[in-house]
Protein backbone atom coordinates (compact mmCIF):
# COMPACT_ATOMS: atom_id res chain seq x y z
CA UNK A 1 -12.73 -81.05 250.00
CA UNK A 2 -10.58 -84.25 250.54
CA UNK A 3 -11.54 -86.70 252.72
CA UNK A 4 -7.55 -87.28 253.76
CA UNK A 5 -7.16 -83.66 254.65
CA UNK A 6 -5.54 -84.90 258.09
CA UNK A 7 -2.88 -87.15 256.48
CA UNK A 8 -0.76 -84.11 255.42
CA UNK A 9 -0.17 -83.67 258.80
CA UNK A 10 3.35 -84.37 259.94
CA UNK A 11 3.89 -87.78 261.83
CA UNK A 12 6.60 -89.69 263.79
CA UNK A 13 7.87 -92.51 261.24
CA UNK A 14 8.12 -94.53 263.86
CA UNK A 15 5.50 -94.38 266.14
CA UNK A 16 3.03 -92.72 263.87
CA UNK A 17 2.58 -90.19 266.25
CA UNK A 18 1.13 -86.63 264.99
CA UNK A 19 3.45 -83.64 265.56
CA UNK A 20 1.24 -82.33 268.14
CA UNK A 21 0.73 -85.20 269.95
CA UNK A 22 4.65 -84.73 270.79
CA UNK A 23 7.02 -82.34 272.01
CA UNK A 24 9.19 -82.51 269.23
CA UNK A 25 9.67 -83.72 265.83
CA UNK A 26 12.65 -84.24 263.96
CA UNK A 27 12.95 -84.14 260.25
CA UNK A 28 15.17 -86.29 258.15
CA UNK A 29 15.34 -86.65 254.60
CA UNK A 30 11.57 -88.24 254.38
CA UNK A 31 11.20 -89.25 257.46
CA UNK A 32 9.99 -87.76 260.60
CA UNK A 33 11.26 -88.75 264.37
CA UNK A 34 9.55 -87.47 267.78
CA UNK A 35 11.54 -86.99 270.91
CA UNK A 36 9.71 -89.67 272.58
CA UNK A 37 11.10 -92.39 269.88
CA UNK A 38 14.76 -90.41 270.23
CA UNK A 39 14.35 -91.46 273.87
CA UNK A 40 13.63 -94.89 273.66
CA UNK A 41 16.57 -95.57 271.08
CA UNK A 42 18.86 -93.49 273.57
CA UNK A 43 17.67 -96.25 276.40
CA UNK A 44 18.05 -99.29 273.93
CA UNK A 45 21.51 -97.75 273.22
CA UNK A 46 22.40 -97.32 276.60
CA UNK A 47 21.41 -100.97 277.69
CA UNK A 48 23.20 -102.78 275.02
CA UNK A 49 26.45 -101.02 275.66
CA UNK A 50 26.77 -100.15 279.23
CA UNK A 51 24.75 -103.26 280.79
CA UNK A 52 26.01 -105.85 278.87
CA UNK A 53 22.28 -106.68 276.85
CA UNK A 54 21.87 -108.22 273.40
CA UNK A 55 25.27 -106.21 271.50
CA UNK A 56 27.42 -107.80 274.28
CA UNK A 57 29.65 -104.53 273.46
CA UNK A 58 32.09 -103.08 276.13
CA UNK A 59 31.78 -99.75 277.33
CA UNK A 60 34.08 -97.33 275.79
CA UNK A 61 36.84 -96.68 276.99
CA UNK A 62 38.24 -92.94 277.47
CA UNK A 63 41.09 -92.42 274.91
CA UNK A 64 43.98 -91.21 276.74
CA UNK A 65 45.37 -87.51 275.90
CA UNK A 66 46.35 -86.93 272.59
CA UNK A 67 50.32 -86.48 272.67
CA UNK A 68 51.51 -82.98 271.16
CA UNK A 69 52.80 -83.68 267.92
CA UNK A 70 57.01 -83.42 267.75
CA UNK A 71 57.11 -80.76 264.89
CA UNK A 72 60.29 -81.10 263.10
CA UNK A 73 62.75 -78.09 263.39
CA UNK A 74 63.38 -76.87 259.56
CA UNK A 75 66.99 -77.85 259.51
CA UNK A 76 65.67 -81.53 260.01
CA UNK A 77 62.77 -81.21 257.64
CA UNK A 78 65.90 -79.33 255.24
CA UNK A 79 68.24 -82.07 256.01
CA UNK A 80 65.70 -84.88 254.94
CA UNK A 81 65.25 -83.09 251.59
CA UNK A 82 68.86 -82.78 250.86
CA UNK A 83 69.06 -86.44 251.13
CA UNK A 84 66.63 -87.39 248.74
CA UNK A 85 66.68 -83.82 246.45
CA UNK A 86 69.88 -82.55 244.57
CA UNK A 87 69.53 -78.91 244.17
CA UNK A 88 66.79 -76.50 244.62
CA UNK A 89 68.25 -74.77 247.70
CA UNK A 90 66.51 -71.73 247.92
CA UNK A 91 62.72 -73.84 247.26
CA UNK A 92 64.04 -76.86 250.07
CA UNK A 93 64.99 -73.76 253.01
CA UNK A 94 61.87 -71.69 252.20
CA UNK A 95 59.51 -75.20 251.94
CA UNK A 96 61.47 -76.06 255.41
CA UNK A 97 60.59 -72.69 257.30
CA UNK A 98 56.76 -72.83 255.52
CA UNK A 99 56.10 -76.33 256.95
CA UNK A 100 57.50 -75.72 260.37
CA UNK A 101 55.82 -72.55 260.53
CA UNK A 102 52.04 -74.15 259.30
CA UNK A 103 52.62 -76.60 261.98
CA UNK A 104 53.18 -73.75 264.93
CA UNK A 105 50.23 -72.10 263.45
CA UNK A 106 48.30 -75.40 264.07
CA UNK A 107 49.34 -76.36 267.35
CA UNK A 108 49.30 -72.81 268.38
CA UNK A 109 45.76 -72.55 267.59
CA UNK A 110 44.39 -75.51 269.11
CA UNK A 111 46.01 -74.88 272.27
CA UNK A 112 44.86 -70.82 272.51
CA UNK A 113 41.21 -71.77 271.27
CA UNK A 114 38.59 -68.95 271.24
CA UNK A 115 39.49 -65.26 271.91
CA UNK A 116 43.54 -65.32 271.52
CA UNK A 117 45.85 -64.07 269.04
CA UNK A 118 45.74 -66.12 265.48
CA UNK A 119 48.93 -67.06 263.84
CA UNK A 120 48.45 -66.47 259.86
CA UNK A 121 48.08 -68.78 257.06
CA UNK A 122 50.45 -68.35 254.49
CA UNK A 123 50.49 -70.11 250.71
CA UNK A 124 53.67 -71.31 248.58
CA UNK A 125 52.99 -71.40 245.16
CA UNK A 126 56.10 -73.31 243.54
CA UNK A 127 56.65 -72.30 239.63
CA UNK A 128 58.80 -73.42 237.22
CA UNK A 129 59.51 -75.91 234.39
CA UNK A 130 58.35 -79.55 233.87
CA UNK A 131 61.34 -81.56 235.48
CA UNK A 132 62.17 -79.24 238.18
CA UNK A 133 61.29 -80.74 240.73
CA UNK A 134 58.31 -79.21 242.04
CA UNK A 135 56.32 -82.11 242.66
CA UNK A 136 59.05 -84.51 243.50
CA UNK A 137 60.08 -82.11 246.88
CA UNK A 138 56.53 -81.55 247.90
CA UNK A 139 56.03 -85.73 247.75
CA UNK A 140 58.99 -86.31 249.66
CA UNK A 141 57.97 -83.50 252.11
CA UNK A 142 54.74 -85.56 252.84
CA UNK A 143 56.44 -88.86 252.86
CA UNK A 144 58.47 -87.09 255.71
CA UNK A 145 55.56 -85.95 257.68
CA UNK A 146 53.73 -88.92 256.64
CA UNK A 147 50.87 -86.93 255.32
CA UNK A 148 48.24 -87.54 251.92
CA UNK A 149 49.73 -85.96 249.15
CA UNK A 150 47.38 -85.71 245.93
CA UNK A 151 48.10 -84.93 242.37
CA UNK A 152 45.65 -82.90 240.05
CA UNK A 153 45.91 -82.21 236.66
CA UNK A 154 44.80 -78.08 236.35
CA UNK A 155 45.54 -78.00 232.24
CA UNK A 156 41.01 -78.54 232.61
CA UNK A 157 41.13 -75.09 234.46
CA UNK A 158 42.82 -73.38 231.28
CA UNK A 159 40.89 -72.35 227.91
CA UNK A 160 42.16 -74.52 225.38
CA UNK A 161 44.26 -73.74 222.79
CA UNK A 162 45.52 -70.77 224.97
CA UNK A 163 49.03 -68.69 223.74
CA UNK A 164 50.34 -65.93 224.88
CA UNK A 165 49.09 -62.72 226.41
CA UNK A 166 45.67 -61.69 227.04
């Protein structure tokens, strides 16, 4: 029998505590926190940045209301794309309606929360040669919105040296 049977026992990293000489231990990757420790950071906290101590930090200050977002009706959103986009009328009305529509379903969502009727998500999947124009309308979409808009390469998703029918 080992002699350090006791030192697999769990202990506060911090303290050095045992876990039952606590009320609760936390694990973290490797390391082990008891409430007691959790506590005493929680008061440090709280005296640096509400009482003016050591971090000389203000006390935060409530954000105001987030303003609803002014979703663009999808003649505007159309209208932008016609100025930068010659062509693809069909793709620019039905990328209009899809955007104005995703944003609804957002908004609509956040506002209902929990327990009220859930506006669908619906895909576009734009096809069609290279030079078309497919990414070029859904960059200047984002530059519109002012949204990310990232480019992958999916030929790595495809067997190579595929032709034809299966």
């Amino acid at each position: 029998m080992s002699p350090n049977k006791s030192d697999n026992r769990l202990k506060c990293s911090f303290c050095g505590k045992s876990q039952d000489q606590v009320k609760k231990l936390i694990a973290g990757p490797g390391v082990y926190i008891c409430d007691e420790c959790v506590e005493l950071c929680n008061e440090i906290l709280d005296e640096e940045l509400f009482e003016g101590g050591p971090a000389q930090s203000a006390p935060p200050t409530e954000s105001p209301e987030p303003q609803p977002m002014e979703i663009p009706k999808p003649h505007q959103i159309k209208g932008h794309l016609d100025d930068h986009i010659v062509g693809q009328e069909t793709a620019k009305k039905i990328l209009s309606v899809a955007v104005y529509n995703h944003y609804k379903r957002i908004t609509h969502n956040a506002e209902e929360g929990e327990g009220k009727v859930e506006i669908q998500k619906a895909n576009i999947l734009t096809i069609g040669p290279t030079g078309c124009g497919k990414t070029l309308l859904a960059q200047t979409l984002a530059k519109f919105l002012d949204v990310p808009f990232a480019v992958a390469d999916a030929t790595t998703l495809t067997e190579a040296g595929y032709v034809g029918e299966d």
